[in-house]
N, C-alpha and C. Protein backbone atom coordinates (compact mmCIF):
# COMPACT_ATOMS: atom_id res chain seq x y z
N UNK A 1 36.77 88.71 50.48
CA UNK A 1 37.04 89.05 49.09
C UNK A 1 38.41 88.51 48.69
N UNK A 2 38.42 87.68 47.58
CA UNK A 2 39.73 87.57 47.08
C UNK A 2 40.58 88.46 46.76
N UNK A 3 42.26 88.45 46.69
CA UNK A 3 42.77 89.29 46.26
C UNK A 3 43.70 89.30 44.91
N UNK A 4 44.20 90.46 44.37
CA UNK A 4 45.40 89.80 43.28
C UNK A 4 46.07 88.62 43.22
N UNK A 5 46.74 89.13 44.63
CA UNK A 5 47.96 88.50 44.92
C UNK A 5 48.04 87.01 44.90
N UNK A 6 46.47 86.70 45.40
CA UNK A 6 45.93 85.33 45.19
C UNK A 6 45.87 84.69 44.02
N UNK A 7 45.01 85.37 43.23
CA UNK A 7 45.07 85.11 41.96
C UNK A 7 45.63 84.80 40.99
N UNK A 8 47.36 85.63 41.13
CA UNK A 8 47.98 85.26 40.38
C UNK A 8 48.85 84.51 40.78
N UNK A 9 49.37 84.24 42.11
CA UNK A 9 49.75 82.86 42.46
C UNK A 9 49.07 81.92 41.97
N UNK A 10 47.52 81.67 41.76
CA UNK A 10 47.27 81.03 41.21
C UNK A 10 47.81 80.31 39.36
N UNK A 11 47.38 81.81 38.91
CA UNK A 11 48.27 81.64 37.53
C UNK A 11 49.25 81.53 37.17
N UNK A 12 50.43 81.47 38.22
CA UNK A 12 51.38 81.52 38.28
C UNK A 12 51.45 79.61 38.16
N UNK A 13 50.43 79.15 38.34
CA UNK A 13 50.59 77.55 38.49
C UNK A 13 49.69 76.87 36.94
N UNK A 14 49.52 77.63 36.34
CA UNK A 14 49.04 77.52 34.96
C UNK A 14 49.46 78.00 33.93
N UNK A 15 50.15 78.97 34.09
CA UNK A 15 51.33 79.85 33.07
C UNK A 15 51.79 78.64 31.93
N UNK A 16 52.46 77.83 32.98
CA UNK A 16 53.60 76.70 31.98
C UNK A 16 52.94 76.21 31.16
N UNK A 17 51.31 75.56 31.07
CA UNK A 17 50.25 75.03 30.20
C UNK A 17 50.41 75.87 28.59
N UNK A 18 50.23 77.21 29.17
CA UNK A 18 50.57 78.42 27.98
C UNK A 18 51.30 78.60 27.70
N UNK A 19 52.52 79.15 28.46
CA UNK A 19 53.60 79.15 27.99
C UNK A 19 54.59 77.23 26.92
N UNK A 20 54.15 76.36 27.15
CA UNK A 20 54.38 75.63 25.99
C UNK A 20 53.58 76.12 24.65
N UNK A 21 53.13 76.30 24.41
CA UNK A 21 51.97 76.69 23.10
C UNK A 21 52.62 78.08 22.47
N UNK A 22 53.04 78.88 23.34
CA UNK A 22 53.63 80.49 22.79
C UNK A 22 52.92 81.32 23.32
N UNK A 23 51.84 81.62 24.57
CA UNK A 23 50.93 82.04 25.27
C UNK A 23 51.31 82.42 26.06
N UNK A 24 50.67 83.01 27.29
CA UNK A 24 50.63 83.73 28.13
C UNK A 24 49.28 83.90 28.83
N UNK A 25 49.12 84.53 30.51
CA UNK A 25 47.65 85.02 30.79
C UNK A 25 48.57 86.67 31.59
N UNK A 26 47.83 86.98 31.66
CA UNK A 26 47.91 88.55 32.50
C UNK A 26 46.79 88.88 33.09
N UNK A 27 46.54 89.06 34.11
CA UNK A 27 45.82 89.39 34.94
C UNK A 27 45.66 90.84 35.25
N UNK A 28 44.28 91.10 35.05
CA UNK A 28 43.77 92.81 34.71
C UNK A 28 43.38 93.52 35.91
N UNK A 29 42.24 92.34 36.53
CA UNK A 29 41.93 93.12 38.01
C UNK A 29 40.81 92.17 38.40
N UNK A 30 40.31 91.92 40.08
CA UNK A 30 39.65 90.94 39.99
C UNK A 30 38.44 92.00 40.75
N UNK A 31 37.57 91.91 40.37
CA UNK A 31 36.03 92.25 41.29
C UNK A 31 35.82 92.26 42.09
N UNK A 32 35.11 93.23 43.38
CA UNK A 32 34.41 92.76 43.87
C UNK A 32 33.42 91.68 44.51
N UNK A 33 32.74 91.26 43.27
CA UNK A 33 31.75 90.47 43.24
C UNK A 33 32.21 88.91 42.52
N UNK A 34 33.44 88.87 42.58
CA UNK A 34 34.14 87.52 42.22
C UNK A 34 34.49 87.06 40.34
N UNK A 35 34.71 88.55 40.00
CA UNK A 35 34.61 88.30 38.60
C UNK A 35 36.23 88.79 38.25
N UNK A 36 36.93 87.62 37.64
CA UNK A 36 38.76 87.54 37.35
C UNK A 36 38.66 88.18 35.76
N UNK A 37 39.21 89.03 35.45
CA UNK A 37 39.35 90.07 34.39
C UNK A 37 41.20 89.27 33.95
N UNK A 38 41.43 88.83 32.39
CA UNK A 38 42.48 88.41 32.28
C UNK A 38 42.55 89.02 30.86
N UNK A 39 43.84 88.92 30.76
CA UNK A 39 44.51 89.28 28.55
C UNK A 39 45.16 88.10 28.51
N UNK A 40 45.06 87.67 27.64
CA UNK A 40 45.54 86.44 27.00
C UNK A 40 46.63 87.13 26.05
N UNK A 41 47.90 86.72 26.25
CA UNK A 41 48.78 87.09 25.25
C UNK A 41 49.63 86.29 24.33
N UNK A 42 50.53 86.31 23.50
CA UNK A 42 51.34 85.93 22.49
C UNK A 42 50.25 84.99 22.06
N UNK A 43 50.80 83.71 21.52
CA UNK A 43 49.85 82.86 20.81
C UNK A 43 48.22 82.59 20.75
N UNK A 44 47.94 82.75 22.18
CA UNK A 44 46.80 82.66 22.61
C UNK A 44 46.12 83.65 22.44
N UNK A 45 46.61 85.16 22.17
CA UNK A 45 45.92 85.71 21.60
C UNK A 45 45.01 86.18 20.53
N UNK A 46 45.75 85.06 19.30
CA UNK A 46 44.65 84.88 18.31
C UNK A 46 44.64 83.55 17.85
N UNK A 47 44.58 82.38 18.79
CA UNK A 47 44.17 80.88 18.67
C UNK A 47 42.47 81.23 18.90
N UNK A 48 42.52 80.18 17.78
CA UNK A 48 40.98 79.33 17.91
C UNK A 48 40.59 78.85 18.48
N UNK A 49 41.06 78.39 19.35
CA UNK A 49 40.81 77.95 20.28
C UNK A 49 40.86 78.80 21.81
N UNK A 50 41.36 79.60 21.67
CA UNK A 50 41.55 80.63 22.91
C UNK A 50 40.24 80.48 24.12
N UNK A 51 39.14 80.45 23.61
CA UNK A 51 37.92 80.44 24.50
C UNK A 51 37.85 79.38 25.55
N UNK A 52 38.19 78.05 24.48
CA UNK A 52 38.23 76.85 25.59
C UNK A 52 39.43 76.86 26.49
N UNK A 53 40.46 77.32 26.08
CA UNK A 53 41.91 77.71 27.02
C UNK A 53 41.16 77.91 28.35
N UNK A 54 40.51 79.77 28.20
CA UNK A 54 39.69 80.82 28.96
C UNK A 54 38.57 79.87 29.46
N UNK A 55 37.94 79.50 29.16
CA UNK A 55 36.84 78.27 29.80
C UNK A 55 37.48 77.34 30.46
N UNK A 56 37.58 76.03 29.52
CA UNK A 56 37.81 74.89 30.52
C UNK A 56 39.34 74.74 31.12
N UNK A 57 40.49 75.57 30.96
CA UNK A 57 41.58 75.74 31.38
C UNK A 57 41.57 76.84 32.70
N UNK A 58 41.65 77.50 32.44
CA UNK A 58 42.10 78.84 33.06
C UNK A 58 40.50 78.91 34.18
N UNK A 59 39.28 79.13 33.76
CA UNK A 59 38.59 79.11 34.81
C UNK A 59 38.01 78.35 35.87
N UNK A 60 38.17 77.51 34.89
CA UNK A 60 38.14 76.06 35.60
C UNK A 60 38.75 76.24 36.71
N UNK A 61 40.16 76.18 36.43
CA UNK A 61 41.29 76.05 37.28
C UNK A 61 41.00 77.30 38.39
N UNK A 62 40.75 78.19 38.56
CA UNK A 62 40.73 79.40 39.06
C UNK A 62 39.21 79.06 40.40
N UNK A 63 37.94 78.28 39.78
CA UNK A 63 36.98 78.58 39.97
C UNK A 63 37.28 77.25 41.38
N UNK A 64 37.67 76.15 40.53
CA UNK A 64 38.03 75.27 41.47
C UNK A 64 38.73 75.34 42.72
N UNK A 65 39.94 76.15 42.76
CA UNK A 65 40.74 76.63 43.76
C UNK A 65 40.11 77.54 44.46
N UNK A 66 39.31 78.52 43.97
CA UNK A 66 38.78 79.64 45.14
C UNK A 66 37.32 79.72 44.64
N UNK A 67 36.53 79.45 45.80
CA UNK A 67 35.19 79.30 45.59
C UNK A 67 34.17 80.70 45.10
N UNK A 68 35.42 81.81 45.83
CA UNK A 68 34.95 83.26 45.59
C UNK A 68 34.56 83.62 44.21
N UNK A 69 35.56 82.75 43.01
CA UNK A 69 35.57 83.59 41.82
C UNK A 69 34.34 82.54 41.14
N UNK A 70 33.68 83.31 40.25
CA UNK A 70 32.18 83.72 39.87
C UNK A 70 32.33 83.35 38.24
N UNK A 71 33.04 83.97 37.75
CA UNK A 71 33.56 83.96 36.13
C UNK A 71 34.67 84.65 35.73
N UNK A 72 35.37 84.05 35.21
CA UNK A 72 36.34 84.89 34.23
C UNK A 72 36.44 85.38 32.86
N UNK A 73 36.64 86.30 33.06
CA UNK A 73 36.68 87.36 31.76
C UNK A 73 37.87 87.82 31.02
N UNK A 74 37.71 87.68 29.52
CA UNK A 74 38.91 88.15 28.64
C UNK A 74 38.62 89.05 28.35
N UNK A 75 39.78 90.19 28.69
CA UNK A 75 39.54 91.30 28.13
C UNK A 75 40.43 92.03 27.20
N UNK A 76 40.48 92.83 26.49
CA UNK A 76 41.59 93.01 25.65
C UNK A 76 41.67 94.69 26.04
């Protein structure tokens, strides 16, 4: 099972992507069953684009690095 700690080392290597834009990710809690629970904050919280961030950014990136995680989820 993956853990936090993993995880957000991970995000910790994608932050800067967001953080240029006025963004942020936060990490909520990860599953069991391989499912990454995140809040999207400052800018990214109400861009139009936010989904593809959460899609082809952020899970991408996440799904690629650890085979464990399944999907990621925004949650507010």
């Amino acid at each position: 099972m993956i853990t936090q700690e993993v995880i957000q080392e991970s995000l910790t290597k994608i932050r800067p992507y967001l953080l240029e834009d006025g963004g942020d990710v936060e990490l909520v809690r990860v599953t069991g069953d391989g499912i990454v629970e995140v809040r999207l904050t400052g800018s990214c919280q109400s861009c139009p684009m936010s989904i593809m961030t959460l899609r082809a950014g952020i899970e991408r990136a996440l799904m690629l690095a650890h085979h464990e995680v399944k999907r990621v989820e925004q949650v507010h």
